[in-house]
Protein backbone atom coordinates (compact mmCIF):
# COMPACT_ATOMS: atom_id res chain seq x y z
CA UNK A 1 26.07 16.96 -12.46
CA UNK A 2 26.48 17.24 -8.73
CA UNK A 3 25.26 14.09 -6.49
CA UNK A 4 21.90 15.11 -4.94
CA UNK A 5 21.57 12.31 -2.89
CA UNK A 6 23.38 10.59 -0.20
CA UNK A 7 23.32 7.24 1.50
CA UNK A 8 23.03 6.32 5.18
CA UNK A 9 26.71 5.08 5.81
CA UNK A 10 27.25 1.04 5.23
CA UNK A 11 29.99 -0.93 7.50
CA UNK A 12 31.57 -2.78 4.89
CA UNK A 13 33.62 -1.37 1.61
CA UNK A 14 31.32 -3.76 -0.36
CA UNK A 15 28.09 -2.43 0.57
CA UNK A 16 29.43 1.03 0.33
CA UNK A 17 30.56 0.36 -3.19
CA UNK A 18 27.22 -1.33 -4.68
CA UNK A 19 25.76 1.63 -2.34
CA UNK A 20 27.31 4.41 -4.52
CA UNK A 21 26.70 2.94 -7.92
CA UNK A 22 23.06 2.50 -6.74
CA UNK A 23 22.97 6.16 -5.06
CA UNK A 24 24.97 7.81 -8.53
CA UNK A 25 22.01 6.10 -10.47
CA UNK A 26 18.94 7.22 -8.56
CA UNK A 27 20.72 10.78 -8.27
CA UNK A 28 20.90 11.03 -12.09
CA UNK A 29 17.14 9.71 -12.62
CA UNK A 30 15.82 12.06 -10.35
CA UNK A 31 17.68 15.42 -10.99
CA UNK A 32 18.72 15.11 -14.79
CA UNK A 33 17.50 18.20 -16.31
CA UNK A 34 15.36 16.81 -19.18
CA UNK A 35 12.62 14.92 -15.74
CA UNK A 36 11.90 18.76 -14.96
CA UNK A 37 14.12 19.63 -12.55
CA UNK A 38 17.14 21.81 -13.51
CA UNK A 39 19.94 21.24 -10.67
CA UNK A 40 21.59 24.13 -10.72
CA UNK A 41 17.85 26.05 -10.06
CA UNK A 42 16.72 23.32 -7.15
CA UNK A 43 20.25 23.62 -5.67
CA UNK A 44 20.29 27.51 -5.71
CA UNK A 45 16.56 28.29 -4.90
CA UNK A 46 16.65 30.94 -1.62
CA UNK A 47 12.68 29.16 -0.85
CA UNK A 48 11.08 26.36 -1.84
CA UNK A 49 7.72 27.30 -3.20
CA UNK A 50 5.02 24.97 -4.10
CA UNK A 51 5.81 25.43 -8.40
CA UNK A 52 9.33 24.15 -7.44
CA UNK A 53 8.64 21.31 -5.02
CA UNK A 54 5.85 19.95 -7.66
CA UNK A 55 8.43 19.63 -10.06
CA UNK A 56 10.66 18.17 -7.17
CA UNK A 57 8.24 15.22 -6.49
CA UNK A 58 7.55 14.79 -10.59
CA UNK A 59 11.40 14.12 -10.86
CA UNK A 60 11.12 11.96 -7.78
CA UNK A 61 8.82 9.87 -9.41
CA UNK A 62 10.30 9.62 -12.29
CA UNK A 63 12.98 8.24 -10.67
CA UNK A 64 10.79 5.09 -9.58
CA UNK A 65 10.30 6.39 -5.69
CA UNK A 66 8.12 5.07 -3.55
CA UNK A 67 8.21 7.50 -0.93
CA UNK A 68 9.03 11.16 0.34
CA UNK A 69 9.93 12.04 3.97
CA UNK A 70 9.88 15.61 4.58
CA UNK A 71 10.49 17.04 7.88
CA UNK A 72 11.31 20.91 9.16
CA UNK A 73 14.33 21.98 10.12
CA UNK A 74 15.74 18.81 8.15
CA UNK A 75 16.81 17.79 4.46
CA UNK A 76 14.30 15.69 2.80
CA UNK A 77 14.50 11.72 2.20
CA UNK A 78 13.40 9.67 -0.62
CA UNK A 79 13.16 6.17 -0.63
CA UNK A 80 13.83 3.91 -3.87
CA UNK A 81 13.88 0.68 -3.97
CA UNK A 82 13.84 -0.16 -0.24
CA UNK A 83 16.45 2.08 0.52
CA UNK A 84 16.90 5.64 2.41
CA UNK A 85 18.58 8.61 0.38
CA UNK A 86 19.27 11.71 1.60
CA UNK A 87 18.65 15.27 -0.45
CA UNK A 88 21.95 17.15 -0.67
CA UNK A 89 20.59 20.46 -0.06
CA UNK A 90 19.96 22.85 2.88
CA UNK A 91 17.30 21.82 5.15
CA UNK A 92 13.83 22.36 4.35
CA UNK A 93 12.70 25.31 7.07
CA UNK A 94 9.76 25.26 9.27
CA UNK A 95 8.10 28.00 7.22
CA UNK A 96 8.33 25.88 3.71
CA UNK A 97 7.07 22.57 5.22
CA UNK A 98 3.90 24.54 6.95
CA UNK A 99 3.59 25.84 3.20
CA UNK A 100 3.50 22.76 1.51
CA UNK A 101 1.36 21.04 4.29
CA UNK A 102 -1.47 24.27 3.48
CA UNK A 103 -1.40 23.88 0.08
CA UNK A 104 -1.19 20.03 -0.81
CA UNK A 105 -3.75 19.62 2.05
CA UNK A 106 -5.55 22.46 -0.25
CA UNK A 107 -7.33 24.54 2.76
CA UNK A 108 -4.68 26.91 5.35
CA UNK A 109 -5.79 25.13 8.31
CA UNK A 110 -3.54 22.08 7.89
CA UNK A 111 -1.20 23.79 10.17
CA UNK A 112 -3.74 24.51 12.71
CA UNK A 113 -5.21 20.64 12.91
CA UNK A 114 -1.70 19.35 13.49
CA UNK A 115 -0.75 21.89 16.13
CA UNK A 116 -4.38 20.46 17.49
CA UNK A 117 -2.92 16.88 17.89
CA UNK A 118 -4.67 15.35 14.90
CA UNK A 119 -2.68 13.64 12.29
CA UNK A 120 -3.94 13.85 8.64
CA UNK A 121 -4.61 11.59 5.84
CA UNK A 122 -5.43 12.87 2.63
CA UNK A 123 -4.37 12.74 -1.36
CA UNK A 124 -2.28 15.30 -3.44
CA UNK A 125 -2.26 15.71 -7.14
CA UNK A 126 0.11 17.63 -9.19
CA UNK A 127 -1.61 18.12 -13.23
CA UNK A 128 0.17 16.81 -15.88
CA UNK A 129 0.45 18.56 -19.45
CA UNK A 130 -1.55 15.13 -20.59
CA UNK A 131 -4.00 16.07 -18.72
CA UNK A 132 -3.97 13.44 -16.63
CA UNK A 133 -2.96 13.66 -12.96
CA UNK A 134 0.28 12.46 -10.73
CA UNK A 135 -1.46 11.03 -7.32
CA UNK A 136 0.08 11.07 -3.84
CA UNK A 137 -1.01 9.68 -0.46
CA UNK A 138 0.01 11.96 2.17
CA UNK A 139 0.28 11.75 5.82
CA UNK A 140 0.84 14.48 8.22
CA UNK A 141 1.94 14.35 11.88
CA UNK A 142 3.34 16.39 14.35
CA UNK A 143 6.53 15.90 15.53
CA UNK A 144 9.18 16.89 18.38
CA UNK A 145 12.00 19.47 17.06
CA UNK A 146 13.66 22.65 18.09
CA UNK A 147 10.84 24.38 18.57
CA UNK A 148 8.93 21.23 19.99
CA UNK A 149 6.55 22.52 16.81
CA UNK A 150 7.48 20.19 14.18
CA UNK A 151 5.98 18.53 11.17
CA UNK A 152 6.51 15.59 9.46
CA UNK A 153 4.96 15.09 5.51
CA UNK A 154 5.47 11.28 3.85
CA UNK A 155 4.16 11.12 0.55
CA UNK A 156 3.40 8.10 -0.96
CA UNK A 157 4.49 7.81 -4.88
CA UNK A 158 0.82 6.39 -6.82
CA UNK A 159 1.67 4.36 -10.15
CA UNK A 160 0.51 5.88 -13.20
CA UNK A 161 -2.72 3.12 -13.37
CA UNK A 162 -3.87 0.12 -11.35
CA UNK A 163 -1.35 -2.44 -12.52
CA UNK A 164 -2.65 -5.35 -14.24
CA UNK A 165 -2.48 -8.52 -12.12
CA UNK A 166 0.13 -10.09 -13.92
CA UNK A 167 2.69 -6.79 -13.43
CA UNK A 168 2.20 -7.76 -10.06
CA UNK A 169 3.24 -11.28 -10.49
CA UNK A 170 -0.10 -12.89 -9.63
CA UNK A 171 -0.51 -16.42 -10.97
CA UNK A 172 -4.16 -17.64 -12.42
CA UNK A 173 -4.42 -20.04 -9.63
CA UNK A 174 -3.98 -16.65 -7.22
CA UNK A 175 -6.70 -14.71 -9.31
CA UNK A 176 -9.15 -17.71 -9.51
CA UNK A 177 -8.95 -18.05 -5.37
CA UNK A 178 -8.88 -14.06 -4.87
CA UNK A 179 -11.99 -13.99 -7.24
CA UNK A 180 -14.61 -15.93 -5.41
CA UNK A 181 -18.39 -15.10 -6.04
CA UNK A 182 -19.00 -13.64 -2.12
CA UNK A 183 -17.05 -14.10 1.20
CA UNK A 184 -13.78 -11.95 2.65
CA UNK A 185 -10.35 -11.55 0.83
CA UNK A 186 -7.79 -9.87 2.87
CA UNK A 187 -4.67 -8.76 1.88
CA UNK A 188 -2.11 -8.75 4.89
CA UNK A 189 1.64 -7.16 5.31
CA UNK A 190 3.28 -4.22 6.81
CA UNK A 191 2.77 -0.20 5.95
CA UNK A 192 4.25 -0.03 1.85
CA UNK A 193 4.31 -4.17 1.31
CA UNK A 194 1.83 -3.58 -1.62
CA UNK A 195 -1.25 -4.27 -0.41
CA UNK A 196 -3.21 -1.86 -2.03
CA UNK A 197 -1.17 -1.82 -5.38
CA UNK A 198 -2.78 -5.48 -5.11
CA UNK A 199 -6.44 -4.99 -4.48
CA UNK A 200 -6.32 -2.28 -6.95
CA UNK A 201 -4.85 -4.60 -9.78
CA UNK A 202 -7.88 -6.83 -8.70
CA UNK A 203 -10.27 -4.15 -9.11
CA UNK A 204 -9.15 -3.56 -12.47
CA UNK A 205 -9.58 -6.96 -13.41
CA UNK A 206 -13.34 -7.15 -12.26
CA UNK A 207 -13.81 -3.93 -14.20
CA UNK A 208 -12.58 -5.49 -17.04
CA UNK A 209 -14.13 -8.56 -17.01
CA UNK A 210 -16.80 -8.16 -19.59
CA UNK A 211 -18.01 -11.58 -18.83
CA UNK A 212 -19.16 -11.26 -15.59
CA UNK A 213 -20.25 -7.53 -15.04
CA UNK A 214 -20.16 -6.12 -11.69
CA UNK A 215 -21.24 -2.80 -9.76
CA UNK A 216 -17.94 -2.38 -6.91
CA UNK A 217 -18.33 -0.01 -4.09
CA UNK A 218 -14.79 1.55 -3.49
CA UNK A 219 -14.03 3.12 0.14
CA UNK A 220 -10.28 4.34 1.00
CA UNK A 221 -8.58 7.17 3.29
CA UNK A 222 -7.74 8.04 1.03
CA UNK A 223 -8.48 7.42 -2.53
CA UNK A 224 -5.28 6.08 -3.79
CA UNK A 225 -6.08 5.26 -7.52
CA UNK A 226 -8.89 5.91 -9.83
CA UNK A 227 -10.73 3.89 -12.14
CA UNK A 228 -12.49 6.11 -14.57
CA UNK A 229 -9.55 5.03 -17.70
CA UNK A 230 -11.09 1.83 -16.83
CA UNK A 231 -14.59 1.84 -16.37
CA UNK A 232 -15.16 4.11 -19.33
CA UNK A 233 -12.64 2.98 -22.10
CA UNK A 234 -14.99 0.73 -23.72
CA UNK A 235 -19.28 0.87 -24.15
CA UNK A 236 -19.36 -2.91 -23.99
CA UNK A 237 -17.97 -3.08 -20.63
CA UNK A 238 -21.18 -2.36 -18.19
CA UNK A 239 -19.16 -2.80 -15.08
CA UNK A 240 -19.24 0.31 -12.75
CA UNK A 241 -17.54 1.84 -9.61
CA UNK A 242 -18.12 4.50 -7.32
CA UNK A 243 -15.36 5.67 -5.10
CA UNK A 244 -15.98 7.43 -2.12
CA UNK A 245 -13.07 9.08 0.23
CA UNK A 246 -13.08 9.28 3.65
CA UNK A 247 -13.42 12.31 5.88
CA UNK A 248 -14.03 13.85 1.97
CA UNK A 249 -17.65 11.94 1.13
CA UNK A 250 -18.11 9.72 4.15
CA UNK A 251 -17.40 10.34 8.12
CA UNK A 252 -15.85 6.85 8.64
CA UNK A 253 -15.12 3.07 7.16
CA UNK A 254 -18.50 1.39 9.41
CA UNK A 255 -21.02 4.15 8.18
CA UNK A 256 -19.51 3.84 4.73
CA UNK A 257 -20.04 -0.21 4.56
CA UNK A 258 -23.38 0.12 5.71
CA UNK A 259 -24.39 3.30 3.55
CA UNK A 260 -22.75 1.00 0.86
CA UNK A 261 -25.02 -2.12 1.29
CA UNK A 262 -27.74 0.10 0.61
CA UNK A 263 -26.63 0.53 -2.91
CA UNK A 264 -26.90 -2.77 -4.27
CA UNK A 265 -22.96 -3.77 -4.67
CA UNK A 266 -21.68 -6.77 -5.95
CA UNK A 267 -17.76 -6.26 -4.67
CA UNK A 268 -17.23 -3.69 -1.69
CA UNK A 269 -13.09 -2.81 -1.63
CA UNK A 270 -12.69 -1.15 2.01
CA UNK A 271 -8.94 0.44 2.82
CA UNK A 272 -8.27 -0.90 6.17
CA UNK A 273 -9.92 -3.14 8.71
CA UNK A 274 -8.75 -1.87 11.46
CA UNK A 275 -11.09 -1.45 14.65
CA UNK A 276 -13.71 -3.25 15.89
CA UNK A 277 -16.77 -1.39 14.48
CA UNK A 278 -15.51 -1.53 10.80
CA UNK A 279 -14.40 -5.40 10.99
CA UNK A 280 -17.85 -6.08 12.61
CA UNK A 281 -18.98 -4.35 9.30
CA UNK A 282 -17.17 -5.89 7.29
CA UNK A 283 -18.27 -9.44 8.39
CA UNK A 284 -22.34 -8.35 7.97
CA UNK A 285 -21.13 -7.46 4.55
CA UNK A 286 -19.66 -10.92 3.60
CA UNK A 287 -21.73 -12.88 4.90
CA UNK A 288 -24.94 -11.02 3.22
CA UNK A 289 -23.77 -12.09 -0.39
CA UNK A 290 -21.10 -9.78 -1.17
CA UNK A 291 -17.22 -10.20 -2.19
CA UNK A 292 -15.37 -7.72 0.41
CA UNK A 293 -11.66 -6.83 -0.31
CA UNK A 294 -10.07 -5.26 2.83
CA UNK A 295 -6.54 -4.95 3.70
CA UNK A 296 -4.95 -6.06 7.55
CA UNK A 297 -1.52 -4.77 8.85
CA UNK A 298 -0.65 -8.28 9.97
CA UNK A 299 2.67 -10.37 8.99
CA UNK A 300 1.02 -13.32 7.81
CA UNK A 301 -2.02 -15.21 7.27
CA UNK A 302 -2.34 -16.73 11.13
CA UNK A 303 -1.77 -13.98 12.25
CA UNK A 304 -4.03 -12.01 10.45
CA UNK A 305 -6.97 -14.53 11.48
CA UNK A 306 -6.17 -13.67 14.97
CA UNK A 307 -5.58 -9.88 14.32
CA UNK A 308 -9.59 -9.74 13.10
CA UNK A 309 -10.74 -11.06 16.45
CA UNK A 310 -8.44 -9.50 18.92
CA UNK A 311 -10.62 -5.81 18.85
CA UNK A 312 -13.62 -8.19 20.17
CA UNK A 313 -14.04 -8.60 24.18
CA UNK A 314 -13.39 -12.07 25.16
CA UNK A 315 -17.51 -12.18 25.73
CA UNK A 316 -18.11 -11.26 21.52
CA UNK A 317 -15.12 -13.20 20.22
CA UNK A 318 -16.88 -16.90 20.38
CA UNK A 319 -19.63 -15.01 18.29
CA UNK A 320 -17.35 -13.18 15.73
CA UNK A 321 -15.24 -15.95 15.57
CA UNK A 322 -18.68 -17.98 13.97
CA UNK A 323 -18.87 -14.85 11.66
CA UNK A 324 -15.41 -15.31 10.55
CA UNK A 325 -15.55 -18.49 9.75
CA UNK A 326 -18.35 -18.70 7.85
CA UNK A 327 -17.31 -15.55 5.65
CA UNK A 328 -13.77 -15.72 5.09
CA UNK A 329 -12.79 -16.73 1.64
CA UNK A 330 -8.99 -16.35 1.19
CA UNK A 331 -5.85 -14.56 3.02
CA UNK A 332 -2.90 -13.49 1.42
CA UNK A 333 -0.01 -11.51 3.06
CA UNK A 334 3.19 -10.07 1.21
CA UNK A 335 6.34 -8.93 1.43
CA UNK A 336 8.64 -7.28 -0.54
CA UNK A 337 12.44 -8.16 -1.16
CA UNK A 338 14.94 -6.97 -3.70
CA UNK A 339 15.51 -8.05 -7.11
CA UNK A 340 18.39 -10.11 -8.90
CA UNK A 341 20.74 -7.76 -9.06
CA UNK A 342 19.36 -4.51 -7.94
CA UNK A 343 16.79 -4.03 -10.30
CA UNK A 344 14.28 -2.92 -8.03
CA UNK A 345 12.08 -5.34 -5.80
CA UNK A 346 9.56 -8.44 -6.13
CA UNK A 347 6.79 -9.46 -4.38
CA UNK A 348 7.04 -12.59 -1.98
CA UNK A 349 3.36 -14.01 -0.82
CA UNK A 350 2.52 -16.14 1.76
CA UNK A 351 -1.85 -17.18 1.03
CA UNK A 352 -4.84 -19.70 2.38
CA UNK A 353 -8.17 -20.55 0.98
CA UNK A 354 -10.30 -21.04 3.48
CA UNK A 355 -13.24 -23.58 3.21
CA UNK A 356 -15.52 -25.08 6.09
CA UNK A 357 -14.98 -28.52 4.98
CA UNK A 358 -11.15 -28.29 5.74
CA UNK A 359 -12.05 -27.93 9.55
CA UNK A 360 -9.66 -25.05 10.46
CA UNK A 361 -11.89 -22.01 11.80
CA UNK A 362 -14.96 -24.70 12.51
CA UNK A 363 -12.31 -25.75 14.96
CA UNK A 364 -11.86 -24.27 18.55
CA UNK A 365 -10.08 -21.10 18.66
CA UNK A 366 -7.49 -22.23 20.51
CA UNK A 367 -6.56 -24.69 17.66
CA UNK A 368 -6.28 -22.36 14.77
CA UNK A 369 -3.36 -21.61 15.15
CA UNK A 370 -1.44 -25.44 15.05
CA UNK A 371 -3.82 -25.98 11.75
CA UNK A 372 -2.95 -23.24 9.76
CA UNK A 373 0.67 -23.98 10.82
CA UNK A 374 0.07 -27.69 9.85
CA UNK A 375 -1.48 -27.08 6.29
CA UNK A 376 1.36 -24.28 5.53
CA UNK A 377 3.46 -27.32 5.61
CA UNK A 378 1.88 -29.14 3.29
CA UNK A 379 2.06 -29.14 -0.53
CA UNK A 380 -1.65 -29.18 -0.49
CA UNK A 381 -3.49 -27.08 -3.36
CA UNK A 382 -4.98 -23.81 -1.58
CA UNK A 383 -2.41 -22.84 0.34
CA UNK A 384 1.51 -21.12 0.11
CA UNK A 385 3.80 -20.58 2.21
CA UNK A 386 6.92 -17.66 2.21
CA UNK A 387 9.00 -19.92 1.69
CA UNK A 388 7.92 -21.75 -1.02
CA UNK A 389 7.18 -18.15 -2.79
CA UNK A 390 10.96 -17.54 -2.17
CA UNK A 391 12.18 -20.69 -3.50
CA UNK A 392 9.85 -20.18 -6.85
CA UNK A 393 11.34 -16.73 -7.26
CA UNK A 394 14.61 -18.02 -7.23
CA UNK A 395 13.83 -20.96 -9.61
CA UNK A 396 12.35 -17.76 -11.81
CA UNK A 397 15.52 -15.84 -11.89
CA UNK A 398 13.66 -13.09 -9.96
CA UNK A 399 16.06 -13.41 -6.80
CA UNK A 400 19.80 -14.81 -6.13
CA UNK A 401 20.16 -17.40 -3.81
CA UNK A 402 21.89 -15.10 -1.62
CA UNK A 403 18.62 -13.00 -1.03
CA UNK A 404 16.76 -15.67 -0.20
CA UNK A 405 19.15 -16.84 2.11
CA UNK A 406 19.49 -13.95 3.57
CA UNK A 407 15.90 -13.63 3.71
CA UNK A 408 15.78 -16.87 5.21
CA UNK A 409 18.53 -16.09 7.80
CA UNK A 410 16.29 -13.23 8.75
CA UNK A 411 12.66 -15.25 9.65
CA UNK A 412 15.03 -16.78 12.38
């Protein structure tokens, strides 16, 4: 079987070496004939039409992908494991990627919105002969090429199910301080860090709670994973979500929150905080009685404190900053970094409980910052810091000592 994928070039002969075992092994997950997707066929096909690049994506997922990066005028890129491959095929033309933007998008005026400067968000689903469905977050932007006309499509691989919370490595002790009765938990990290795969894994485990039923309010842009395998599979289980999409069901993340404390929630789980209308929102929310999920593209917990202020003029922020910290319940912010010995990668978490009596957001502002730096030192119950998550993964077997020291090297 011919090589389908190629590697960015490495600068040393090791690298290149554990490069090409690790490129020969993703090649043959993803093209070997019995996944769908009959080499000979892909590598022949005069046009890729939307039958062939659905079985494309199937055998990229089968291959354990996270992402796909399709551009025109260019050969595609899928991303394993943390790491870039390149499709070994002719590029993908202008004409093919307009195509599959129209269809996945499902309406032919995909094209026309990104030649209109708007970027889209939305979800793709291929059917499955068990009649279940393969789910992918798309995004679509224009970009500069040839023809100063281009487009760029990344879709975003969706797991089978919401993982349970132990797949995802989540300790009791995590679960028991992610699980409080009201307040704000926010998961923090960078774009594909897992920070959905998380809050979904925690939405599963309130749905299947039968102890303590709750009704959760679901709001995303868009839906990534769906519940109903959950909510349904057993008549003892009265827990219940509804899941609404943006720009699908609801115009925007603030309306949505507030159209959603009109329905008598007990957990609200909102995408992104991201601007200052939704995280004012989200705050009401909390501190009305409700457990709020939301996720923050911040690197780590002090800095996602500050990141939910800094949309505020300096005039609100005293104000918000009150609403903060009476509300917030518990940050946690991941990475992810590779696996002993390749097998794919593990989640490193860096997390705070938050309570008034420890004096850190009753503080000043301008204090914050030195006491959430000065607990993360400590060994103190309630809090973790990256690099104690790195050391315990190495004392698990989950990473060699030379990850984390790269890892370590890195933070510098």
């Amino acid at each position: 079987m011919s090589t389908v994928f190629t590697e960015r070039d490495s600068s040393t002969e090791c690298q290149e070496r554990k490069i090409e075992a690790h490129q020969s092994e993703a090649a043959s997950l993803c093209l070997h004939h019995d996944r769908g997707l009959a080499v000979a066929d892909f590598l022949s096909a005069k046009r890729i039409g939307m039958a062939l690049f659905n079985q494309f994506m199937l055998a990229a997922a089968a291959a354990k992908a996270s992402d796909v990066t399709l551009q025109s005028d260019a050969q595609p890129r899928i991303e394993i494991d943390g790491r870039l491959y390149r499709l070994d095929h002719r590029p993908w033309s202008v004409t093919e990627i307009e195509d599959i933007l129209n269809c996945s998008y499902g309406a032919p005026s995909g094209v026309a919105e990104i030649r209109g400067k708007k970027s889209l968000d939305y979800a793709y689903e291929i059917p499955l002969p068990s009649k279940k469905r393969r789910r992918f977050r798309v995004n679509a932007t224009g970009i500069r090429k040839s023809n100063d006309h281009g487009i760029e499509l990344t879709f975003r691989i969706m797991p089978d199910n919401p993982p349970h919370w132990r797949e995802m490595g989540l300790t009791e002790e995590e679960i028991n301080l992610m699980t409080p009765r009201s307040g704000l938990v926010i998961l923090a990290g960078a774009t594909g860090s897992g920070k959905s795969t998380t809050i979904a894994a925690l939405t599963r485990y309130h749905l299947q709670n039968v102890s303590q039923p709750v009704k959760i309010i679901d709001i995303q842009a868009p839906i990534e994973f769906t519940f109903e395998d959950f909510s349904s599979q057993s008549r003892l289980a009265p827990s219940v979500i509804g899941q609404s999409e943006i720009g699908k069901h609801l115009p925007n993340f603030a309306s949505a929150i507030r159209c959603a404390l009109r329905r008598n929630p007990h957990i609200i789980v909102l995408g992104e905080a991201r601007d200052r209308e939704t995280i004012a929102t989200v705050f009401e929310a909390a501190l009305t009685g409700h457990l709020v999920y939301t996720t923050v593209h911040a690197g780590g917990v002090e800095e996602c404190v500050h990141r939910l202020l800094s949309p505020f003029s300096s005039s609100e922020r005293e104000h918000r900053a009150s609403d903060l910290a009476a509300c917030l319940r518990f940050v946690m912010a991941q990475q992810l970094i590779e696996r002993h010995q390749h097998q794919g990668r593990v989640s490193i978490r860096e997390w705070m409980a938050f309570r008034r009596s420890d004096g850190i957001l009753t503080a000043p502002q301008d204090q914050w910052s030195s006491r959430i730096q000065a607990k993360m030192r400590t060994s103190q119950s309630g809090v973790q810091s990256f690099e104690q998550s790195v050391e315990k993964c190495v004392d698990e077997g989950l990473i060699s000592r030379e990850t984390a020291a790269s890892w370590h090297h890195r933070q510098r």
